[in-house]
N, C-alpha and C. Protein backbone atom coordinates (compact mmCIF):
# COMPACT_ATOMS: atom_id res chain seq x y z
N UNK A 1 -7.50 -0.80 25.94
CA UNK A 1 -7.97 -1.26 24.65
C UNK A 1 -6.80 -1.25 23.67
N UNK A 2 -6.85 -2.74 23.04
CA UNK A 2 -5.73 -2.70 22.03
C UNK A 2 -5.85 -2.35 20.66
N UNK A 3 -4.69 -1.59 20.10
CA UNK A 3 -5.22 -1.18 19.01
C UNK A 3 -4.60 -1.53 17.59
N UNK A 4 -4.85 -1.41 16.14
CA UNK A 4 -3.81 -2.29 15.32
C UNK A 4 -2.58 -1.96 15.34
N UNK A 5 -2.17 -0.89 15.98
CA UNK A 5 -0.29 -0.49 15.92
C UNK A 5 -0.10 -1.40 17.12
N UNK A 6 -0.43 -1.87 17.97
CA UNK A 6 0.18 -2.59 19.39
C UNK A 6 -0.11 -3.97 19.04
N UNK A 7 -0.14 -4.34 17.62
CA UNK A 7 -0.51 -5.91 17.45
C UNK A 7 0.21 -6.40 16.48
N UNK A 8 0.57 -7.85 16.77
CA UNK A 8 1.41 -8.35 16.00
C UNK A 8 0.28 -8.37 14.15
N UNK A 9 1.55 -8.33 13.52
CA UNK A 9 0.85 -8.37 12.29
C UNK A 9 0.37 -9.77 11.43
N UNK A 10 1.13 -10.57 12.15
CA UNK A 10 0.23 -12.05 11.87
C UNK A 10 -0.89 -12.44 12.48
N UNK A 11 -0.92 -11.55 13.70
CA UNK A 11 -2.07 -11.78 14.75
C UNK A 11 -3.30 -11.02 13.48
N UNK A 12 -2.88 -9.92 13.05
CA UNK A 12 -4.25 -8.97 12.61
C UNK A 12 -4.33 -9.58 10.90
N UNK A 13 -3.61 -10.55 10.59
CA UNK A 13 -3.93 -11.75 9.30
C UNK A 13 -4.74 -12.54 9.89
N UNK A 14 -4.56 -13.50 11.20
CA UNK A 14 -4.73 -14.35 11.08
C UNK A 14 -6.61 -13.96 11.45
N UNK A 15 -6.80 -12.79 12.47
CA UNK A 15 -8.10 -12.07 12.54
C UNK A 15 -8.85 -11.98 11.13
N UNK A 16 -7.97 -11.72 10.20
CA UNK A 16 -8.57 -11.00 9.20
C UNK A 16 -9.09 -11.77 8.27
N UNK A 17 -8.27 -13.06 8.45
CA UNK A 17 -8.95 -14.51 7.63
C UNK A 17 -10.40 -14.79 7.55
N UNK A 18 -11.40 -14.54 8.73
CA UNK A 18 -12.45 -14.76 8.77
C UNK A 18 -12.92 -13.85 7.63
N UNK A 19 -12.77 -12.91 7.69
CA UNK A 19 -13.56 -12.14 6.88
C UNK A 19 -13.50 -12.20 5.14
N UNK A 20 -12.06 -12.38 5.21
CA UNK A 20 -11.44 -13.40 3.76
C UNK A 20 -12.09 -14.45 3.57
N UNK A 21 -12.41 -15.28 4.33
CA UNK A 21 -12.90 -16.74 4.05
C UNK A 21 -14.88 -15.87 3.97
N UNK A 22 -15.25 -15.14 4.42
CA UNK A 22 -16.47 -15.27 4.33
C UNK A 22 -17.10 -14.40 3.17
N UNK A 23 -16.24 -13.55 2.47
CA UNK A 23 -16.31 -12.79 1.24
C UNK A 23 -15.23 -12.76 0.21
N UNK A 24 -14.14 -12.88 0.47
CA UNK A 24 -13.06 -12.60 -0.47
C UNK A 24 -12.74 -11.86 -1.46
N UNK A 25 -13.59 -10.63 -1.28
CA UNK A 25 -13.44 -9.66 -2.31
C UNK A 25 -12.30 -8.69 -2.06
N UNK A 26 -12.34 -8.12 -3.01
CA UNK A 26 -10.77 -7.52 -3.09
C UNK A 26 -10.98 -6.05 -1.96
N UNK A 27 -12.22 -5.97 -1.50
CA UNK A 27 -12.68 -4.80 -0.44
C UNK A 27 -12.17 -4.99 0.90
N UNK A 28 -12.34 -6.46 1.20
CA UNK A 28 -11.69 -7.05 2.53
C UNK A 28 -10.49 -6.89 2.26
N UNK A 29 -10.01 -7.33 1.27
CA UNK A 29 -8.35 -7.76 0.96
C UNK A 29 -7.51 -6.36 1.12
N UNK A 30 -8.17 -5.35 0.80
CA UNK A 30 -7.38 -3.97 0.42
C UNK A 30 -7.39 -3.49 2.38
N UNK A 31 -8.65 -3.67 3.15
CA UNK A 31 -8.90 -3.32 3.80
C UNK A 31 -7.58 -4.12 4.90
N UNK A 32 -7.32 -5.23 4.71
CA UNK A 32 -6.57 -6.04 5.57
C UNK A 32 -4.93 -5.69 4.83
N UNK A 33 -5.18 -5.44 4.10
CA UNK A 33 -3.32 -4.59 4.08
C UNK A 33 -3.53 -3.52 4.69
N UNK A 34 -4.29 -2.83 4.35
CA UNK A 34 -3.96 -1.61 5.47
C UNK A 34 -4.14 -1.56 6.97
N UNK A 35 -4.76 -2.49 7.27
CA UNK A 35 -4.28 -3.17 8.69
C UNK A 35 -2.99 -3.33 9.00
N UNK A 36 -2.80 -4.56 7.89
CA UNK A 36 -1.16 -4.97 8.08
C UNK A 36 -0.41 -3.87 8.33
N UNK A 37 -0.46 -2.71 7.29
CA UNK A 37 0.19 -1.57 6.90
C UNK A 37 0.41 -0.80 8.08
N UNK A 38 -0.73 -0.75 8.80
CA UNK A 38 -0.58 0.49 9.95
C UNK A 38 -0.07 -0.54 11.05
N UNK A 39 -0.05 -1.87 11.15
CA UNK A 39 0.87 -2.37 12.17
C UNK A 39 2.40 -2.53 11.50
N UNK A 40 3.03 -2.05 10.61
CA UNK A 40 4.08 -2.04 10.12
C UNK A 40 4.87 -3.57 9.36
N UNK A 41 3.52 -4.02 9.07
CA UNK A 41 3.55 -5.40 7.99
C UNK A 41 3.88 -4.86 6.79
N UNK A 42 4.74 -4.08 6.32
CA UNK A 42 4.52 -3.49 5.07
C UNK A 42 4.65 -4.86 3.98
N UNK A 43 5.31 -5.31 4.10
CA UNK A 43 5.88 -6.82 3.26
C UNK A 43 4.70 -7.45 2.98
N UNK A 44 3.74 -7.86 4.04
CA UNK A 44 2.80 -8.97 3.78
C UNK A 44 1.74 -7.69 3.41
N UNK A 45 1.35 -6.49 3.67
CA UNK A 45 0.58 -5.98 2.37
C UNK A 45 0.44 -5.60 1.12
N UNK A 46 2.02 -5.80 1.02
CA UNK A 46 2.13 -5.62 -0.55
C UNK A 46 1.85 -6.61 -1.01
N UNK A 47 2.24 -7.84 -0.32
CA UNK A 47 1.47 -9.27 -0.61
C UNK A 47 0.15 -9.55 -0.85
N UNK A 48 -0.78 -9.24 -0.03
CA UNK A 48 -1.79 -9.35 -0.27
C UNK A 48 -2.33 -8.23 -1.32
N UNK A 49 -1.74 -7.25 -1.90
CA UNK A 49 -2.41 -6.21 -2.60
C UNK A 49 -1.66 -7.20 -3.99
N UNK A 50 -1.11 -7.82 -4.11
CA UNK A 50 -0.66 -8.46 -5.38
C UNK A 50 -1.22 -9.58 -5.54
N UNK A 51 -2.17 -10.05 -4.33
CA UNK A 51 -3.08 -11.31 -4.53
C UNK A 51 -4.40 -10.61 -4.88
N UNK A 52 -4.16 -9.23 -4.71
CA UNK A 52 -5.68 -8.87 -4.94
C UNK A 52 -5.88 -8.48 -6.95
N UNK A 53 -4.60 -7.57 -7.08
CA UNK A 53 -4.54 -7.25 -7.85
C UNK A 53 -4.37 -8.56 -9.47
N UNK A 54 -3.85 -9.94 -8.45
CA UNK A 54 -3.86 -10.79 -9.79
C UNK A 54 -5.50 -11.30 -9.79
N UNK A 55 -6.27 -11.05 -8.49
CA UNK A 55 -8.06 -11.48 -8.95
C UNK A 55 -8.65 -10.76 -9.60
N UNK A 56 -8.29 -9.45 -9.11
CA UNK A 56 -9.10 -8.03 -10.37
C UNK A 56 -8.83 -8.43 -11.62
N UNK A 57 -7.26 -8.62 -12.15
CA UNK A 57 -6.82 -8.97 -13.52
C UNK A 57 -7.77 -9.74 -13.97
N UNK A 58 -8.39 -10.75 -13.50
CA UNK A 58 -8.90 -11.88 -13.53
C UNK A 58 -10.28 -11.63 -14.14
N UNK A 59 -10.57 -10.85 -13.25
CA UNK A 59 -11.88 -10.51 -13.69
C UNK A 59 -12.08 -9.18 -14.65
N UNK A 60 -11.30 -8.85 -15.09
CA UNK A 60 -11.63 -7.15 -15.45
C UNK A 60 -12.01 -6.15 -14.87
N UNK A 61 -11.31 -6.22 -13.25
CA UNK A 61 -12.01 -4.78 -12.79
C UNK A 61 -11.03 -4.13 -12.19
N UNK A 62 -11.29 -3.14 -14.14
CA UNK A 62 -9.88 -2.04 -13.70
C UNK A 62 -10.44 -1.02 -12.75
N UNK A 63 -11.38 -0.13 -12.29
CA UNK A 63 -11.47 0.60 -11.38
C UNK A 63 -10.83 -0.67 -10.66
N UNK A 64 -11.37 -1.47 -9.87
CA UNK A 64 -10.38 -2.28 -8.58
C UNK A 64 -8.91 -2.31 -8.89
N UNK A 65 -8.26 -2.45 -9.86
CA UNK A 65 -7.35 -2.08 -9.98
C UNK A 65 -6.28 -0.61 -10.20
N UNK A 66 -7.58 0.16 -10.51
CA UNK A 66 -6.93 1.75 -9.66
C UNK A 66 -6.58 1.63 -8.53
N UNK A 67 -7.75 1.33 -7.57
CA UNK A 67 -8.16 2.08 -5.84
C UNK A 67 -6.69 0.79 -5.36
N UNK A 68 -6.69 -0.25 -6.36
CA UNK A 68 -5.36 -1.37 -5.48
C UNK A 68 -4.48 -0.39 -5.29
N UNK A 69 -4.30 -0.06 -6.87
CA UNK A 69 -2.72 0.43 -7.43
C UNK A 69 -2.14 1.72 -6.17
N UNK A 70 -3.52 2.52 -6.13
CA UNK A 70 -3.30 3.75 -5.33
C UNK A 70 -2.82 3.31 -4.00
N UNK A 71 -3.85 2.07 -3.31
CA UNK A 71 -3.28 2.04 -1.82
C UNK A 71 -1.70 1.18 -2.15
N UNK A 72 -1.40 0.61 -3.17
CA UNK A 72 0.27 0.05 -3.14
C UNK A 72 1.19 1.66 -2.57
N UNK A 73 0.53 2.19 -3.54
CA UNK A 73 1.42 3.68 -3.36
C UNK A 73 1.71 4.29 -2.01
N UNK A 74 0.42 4.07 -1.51
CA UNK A 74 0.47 4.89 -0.13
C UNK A 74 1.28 3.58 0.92
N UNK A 75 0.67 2.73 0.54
CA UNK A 75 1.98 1.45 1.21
C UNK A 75 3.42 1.51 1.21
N UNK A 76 3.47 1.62 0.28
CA UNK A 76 5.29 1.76 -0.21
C UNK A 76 5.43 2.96 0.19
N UNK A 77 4.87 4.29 -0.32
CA UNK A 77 5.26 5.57 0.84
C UNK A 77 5.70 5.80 2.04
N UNK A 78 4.75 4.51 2.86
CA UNK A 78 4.84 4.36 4.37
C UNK A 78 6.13 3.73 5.24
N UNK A 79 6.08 2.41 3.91
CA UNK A 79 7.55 1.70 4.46
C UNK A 79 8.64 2.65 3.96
N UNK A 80 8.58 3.20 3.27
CA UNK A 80 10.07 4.49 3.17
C UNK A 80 9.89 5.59 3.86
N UNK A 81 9.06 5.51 5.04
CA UNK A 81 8.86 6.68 5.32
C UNK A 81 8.16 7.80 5.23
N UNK A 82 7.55 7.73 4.23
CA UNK A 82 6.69 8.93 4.12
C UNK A 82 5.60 8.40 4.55
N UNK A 83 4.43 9.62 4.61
CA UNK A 83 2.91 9.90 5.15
C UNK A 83 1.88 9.28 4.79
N UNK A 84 2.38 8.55 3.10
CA UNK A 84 1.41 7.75 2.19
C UNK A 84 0.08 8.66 1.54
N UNK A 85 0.57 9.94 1.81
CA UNK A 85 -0.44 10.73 1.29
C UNK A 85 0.01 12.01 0.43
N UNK A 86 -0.72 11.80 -0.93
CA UNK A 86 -0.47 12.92 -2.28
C UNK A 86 -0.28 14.02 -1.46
N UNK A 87 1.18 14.84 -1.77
CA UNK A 87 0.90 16.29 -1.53
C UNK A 87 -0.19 16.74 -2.09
């Protein structure tokens, strides 16, 4: 059984589209960077967390724009190396 670290990270976008195309809320969107994230897409989830974060703007939803802001953090933690998690 394959799992998201043994998969290409365009492969687990291009999976993840369906679910984008059938809701597009920023719940899928956060959920599919951290896909990306744990297959070591760090690039294209910061991408998508900045497509998420310009729809929240959009709409006014700053809680959604906490829980973004937080997983950017633990993103960028990850690609430098660290655990992505608050001491």
């Amino acid at each position: 059984m394959s799992t998201a670290n043994d998969r290409d990270p365009a492969a687990l976008l291009a999976a993840a589209s369906v679910l984008l195309l059938a809701g597009g809320r920023g719940t899928f969107r956060r959920l599919l960077a951290q896909l990306l994230a744990m297959a070591g897409g760090y690039d294209q989830a910061l991408r998508v967390l900045t497509q998420v974060d310009e729809a929240q703007a959009l709409l006014g939803d700053e809680p959604g724009l906490q829980r973004t802001a937080a997983l950017r953090e633990q993103v960028q933690a990850s690609a430098a190396g660290g655990d992505g998690k608050a001491g």
